[in-house]
N, C-alpha and C. Protein backbone atom coordinates (compact mmCIF):
# COMPACT_ATOMS: atom_id res chain seq x y z
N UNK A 1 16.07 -4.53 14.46
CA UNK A 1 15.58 -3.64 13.43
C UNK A 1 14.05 -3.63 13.50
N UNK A 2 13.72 -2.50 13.64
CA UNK A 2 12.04 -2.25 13.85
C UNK A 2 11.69 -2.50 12.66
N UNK A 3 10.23 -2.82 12.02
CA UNK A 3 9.45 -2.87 10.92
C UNK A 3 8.55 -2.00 10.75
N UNK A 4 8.17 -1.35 9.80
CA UNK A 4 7.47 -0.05 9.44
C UNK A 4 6.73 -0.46 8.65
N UNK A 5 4.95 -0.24 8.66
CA UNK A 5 4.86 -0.50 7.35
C UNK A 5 3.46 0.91 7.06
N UNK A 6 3.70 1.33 6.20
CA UNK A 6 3.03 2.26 5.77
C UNK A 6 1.81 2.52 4.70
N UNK A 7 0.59 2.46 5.16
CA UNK A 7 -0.28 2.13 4.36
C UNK A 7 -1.21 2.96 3.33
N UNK A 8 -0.91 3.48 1.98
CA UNK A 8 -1.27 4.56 1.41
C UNK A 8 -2.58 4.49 1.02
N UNK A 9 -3.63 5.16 0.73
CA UNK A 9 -4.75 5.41 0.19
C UNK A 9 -5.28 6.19 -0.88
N UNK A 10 -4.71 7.10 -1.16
CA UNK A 10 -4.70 8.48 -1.78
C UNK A 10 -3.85 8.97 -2.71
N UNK A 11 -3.64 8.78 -3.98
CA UNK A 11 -2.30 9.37 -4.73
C UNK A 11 -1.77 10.59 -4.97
N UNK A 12 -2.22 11.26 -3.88
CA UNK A 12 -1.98 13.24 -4.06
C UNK A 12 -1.68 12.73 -2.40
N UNK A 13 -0.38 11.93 -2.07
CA UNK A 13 0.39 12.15 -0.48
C UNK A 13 1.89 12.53 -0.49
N UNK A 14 2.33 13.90 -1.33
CA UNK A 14 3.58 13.45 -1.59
C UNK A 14 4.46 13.96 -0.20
N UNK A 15 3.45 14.76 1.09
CA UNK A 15 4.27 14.45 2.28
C UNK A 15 4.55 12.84 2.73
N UNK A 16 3.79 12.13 2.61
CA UNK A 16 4.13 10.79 3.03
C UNK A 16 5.41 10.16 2.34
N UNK A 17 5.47 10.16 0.88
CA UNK A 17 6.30 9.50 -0.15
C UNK A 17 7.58 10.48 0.71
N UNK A 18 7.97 11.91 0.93
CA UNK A 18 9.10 12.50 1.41
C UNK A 18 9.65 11.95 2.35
N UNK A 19 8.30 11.03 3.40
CA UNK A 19 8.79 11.40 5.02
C UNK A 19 9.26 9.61 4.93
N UNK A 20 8.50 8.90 3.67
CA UNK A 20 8.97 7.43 3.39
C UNK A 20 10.20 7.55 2.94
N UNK A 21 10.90 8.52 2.08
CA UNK A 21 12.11 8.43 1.42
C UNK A 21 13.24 8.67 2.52
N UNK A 22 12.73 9.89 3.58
CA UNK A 22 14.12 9.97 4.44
C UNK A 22 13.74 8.75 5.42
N UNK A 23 12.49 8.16 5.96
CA UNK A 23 13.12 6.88 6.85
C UNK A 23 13.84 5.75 6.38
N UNK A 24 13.99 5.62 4.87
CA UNK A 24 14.91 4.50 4.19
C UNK A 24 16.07 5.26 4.25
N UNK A 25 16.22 6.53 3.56
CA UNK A 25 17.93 6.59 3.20
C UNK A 25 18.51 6.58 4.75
N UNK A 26 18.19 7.09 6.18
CA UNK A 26 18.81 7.82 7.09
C UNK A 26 18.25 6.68 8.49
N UNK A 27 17.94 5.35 8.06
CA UNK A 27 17.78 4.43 9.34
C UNK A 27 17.72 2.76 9.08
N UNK A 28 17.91 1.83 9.71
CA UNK A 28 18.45 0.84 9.63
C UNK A 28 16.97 0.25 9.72
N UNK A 29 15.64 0.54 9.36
CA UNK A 29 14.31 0.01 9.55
C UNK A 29 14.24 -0.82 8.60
N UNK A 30 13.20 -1.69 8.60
CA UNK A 30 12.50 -2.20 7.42
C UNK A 30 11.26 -1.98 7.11
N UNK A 31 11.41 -1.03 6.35
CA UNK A 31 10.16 -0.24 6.02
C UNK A 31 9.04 -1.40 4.27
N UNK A 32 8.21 -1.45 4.68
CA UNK A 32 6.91 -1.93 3.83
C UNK A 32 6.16 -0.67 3.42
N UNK A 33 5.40 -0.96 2.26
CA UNK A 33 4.70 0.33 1.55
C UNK A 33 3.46 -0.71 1.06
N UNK A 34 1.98 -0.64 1.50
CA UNK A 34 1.07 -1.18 0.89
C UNK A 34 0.49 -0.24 0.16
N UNK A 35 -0.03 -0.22 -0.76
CA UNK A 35 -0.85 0.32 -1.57
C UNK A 35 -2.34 -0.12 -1.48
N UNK A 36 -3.35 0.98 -1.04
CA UNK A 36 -4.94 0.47 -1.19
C UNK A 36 -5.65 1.71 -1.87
N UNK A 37 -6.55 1.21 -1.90
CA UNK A 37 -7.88 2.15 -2.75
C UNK A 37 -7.34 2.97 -3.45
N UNK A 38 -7.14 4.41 -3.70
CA UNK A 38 -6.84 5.01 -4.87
C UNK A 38 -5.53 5.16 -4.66
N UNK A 39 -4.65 4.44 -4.14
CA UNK A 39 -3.19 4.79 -4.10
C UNK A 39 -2.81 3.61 -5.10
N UNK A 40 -3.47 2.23 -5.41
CA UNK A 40 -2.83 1.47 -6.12
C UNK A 40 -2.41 1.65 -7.72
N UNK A 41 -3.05 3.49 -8.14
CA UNK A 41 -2.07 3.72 -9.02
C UNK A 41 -1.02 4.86 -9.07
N UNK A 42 -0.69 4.14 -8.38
CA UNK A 42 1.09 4.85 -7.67
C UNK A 42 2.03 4.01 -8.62
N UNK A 43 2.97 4.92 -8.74
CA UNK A 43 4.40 3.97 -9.01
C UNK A 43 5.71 4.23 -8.25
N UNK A 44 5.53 4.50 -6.92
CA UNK A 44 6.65 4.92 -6.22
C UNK A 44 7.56 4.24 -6.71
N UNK A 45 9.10 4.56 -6.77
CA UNK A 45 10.11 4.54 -6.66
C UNK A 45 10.98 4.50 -5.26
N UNK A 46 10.86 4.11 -4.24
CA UNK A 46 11.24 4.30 -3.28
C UNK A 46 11.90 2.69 -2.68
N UNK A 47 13.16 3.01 -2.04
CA UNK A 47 13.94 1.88 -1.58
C UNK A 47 13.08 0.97 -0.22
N UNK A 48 11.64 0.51 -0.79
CA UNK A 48 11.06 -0.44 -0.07
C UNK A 48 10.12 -1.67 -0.46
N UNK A 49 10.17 -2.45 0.57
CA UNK A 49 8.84 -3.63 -0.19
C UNK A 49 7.85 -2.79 -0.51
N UNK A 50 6.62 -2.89 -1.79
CA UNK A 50 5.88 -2.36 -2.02
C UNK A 50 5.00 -3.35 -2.35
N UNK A 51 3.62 -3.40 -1.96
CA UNK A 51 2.83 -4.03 -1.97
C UNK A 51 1.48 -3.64 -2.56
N UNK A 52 0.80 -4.27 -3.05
CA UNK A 52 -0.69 -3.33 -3.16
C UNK A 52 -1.93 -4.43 -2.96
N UNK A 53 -3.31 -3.72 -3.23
CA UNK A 53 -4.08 -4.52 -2.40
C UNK A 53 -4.70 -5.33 -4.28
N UNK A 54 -4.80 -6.34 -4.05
CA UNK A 54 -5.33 -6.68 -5.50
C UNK A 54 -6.71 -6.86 -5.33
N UNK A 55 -7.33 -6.83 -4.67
CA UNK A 55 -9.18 -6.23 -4.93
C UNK A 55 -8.84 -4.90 -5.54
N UNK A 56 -8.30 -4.25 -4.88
CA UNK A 56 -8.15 -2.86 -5.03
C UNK A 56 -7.95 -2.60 -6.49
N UNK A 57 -6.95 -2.76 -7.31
CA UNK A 57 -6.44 -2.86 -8.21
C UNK A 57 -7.04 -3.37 -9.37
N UNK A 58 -7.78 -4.35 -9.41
CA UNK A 58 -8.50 -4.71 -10.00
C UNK A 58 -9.67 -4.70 -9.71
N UNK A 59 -10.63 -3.74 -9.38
CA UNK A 59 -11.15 -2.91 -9.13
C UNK A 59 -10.91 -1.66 -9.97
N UNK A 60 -9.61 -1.23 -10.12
CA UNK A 60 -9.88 -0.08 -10.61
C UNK A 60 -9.20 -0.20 -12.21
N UNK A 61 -9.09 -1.58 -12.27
CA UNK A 61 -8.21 -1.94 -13.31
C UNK A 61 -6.82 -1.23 -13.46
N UNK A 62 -6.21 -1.58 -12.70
CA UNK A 62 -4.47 -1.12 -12.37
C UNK A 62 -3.80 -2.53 -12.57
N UNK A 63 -2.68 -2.65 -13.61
CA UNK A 63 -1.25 -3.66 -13.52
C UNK A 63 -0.52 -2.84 -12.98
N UNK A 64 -0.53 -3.44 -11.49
CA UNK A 64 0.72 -3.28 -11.09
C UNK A 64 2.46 -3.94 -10.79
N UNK A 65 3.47 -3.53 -10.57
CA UNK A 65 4.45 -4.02 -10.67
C UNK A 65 4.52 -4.68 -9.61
N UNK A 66 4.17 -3.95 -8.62
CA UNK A 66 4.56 -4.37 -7.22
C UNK A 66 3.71 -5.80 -6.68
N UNK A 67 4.35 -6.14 -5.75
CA UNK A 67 3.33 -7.76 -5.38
C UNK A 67 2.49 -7.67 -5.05
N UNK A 68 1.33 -8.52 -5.44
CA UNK A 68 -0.24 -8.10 -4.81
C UNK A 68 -0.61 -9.00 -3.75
N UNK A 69 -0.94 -8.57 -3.07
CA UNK A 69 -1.14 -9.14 -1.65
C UNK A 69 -3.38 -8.97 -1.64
N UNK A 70 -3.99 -10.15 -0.95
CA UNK A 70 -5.32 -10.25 -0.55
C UNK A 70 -5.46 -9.54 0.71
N UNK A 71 -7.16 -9.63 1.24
CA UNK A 71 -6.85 -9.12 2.50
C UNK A 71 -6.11 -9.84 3.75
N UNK A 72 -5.93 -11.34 3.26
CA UNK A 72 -5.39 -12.39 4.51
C UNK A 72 -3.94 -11.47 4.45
N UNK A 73 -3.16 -11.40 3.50
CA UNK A 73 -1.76 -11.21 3.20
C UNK A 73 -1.91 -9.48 3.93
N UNK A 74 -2.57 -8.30 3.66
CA UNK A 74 -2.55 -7.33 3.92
C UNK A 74 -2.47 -7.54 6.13
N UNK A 75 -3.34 -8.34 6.18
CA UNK A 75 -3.35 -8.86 7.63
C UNK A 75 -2.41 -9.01 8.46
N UNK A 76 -1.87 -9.93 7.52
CA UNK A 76 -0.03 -10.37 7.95
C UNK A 76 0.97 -9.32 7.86
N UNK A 77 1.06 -8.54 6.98
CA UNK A 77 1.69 -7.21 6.60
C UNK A 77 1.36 -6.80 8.21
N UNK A 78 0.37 -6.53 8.56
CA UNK A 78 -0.33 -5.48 9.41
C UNK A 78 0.59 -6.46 11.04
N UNK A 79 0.27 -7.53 11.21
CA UNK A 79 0.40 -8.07 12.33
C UNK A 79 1.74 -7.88 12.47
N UNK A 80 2.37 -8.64 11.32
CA UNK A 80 4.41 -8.76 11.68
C UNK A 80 5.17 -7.51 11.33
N UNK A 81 3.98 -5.94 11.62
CA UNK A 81 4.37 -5.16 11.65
C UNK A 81 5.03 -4.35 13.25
N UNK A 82 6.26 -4.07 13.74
CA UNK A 82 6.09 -3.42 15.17
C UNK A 82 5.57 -1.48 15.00
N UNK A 83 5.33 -1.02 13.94
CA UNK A 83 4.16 -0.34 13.87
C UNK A 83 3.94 0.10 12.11
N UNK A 84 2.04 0.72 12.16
CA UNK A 84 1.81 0.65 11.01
C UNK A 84 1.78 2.09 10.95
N UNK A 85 1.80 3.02 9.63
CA UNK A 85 1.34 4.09 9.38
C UNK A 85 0.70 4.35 8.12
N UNK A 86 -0.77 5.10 8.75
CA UNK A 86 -1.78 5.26 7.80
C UNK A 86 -1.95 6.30 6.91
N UNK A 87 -1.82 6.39 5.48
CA UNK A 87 -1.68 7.79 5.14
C UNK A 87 -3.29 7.91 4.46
């Protein structure tokens, strides 16, 4: 099973959130969703790990639900990924 992980920036991507929803329902991946800079006030709903950046976040003063990951942890996301995508 390949690993996906998809890294948002921007909260006006709702081609990305579409093209994230059909690679969960329609493939056997393990898809990741980080959240950075103005995407960490997102609240996707979508059948994946969701992550966000907590500088980020607090920074912009966002509670988020999702787990907050540093930049070491965003790193790791990135490495034990077999590919990333940047939105």
């Amino acid at each position: 099973m390949s690993r996906i992980l998809h890294i948002l920036k921007e909260t006006n991507q709702p081609e990305a959130l579409t093209i994230i929803a059909k690679q969960a329902k329609g493939s056997g991946q393990d898809l990741s969703i980080l959240l950075i800079q103005e995407a960490v006030r997102l609240q996707p709903d979508l059948p994946a790990k969701i992550y966000v950046l907590e500088d980020d976040a607090r920074l912009r003063g966002v509670a988020s639900r999702f787990e907050a990951v540093n930049y070491s942890g965003m790193l790791d996301l990135i490495l034990s990924s077999d590919s990333v995508v940047t939105w």
